[in-house]
Protein backbone atom coordinates (compact mmCIF):
# COMPACT_ATOMS: atom_id res chain seq x y z
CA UNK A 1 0.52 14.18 -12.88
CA UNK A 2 2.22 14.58 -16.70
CA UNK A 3 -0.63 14.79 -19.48
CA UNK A 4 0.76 13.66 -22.97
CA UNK A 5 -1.05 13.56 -26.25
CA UNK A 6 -1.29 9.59 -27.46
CA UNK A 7 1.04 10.40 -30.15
CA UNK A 8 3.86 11.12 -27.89
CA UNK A 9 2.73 8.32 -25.46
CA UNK A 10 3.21 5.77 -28.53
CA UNK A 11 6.86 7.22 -28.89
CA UNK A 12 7.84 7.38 -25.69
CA UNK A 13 5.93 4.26 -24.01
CA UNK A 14 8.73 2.93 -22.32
CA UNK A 15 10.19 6.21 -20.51
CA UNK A 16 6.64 6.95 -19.47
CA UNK A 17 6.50 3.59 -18.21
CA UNK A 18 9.93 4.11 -16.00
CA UNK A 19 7.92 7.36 -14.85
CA UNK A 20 5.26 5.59 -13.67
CA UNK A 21 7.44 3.00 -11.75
CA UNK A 22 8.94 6.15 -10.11
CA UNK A 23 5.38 6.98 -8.57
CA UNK A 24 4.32 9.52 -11.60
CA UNK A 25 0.49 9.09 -13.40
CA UNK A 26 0.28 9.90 -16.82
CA UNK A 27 -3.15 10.54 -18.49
CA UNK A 28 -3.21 9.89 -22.03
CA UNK A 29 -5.17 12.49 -24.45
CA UNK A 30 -6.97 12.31 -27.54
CA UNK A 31 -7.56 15.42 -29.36
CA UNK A 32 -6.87 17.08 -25.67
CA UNK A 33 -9.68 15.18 -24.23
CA UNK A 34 -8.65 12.50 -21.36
CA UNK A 35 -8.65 9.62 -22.36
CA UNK A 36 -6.84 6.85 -20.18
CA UNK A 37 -4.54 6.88 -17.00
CA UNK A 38 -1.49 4.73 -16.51
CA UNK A 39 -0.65 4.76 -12.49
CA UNK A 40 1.39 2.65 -10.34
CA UNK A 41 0.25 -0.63 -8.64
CA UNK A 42 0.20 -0.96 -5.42
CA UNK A 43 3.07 -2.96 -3.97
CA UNK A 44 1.62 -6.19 -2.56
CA UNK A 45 2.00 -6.90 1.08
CA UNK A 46 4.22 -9.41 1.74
CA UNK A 47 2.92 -12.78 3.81
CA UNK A 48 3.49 -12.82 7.57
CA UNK A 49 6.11 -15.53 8.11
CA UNK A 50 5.76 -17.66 11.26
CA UNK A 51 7.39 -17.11 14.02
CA UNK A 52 9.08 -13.82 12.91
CA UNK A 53 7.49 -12.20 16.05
CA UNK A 54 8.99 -14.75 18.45
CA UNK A 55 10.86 -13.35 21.47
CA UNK A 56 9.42 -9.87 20.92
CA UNK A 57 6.19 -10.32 22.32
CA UNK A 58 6.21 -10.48 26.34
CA UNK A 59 3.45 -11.55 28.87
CA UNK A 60 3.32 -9.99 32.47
CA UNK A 61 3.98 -12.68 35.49
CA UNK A 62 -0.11 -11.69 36.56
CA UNK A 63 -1.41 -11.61 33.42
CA UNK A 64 -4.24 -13.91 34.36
CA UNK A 65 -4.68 -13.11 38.06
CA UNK A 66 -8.47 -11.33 38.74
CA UNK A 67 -8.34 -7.62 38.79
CA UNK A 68 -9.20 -5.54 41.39
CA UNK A 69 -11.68 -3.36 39.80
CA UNK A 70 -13.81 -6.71 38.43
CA UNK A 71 -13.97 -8.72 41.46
CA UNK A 72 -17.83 -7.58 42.18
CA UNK A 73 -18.50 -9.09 38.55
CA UNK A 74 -16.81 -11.53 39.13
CA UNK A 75 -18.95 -13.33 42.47
């Protein structure tokens, strides 16, 4: 985390800016009292397309015969 007083933010807004891209936070200062934060946003997740997972996903032969250990539960 870089702390910078808000005279030096105003000068250098855009190189803090590339900082923060980079993962950094800055907090901002006032008189050297905290005053704001500038942090990274999250990256957004990007939307399931369908049918990506097609071929990958495999079902056993017996998938749907009774088990064993059920077939008291099951009568």
């Amino acid at each position: 985390m870089t702390t910078v007083a808000i005279e030096q933010a105003k000068i250098n807004f855009l190189r803090l800016i590339d900082e923060v891209v980079l993962g950094e936070h800055i907090v901002i200062t006032r008189n050297n009292i905290p005053v704001a934060e500038i942090v990274p946003l999250p990256h957004p997740r990007p939307k399931p397309t369908f049918g990506s997972a097609k071929g990958l996903i495999k079902m056993a032969e017996n998938f749907d015969a009774p088990i064993e250990d059920f077939q008291d539960y099951t009568e």
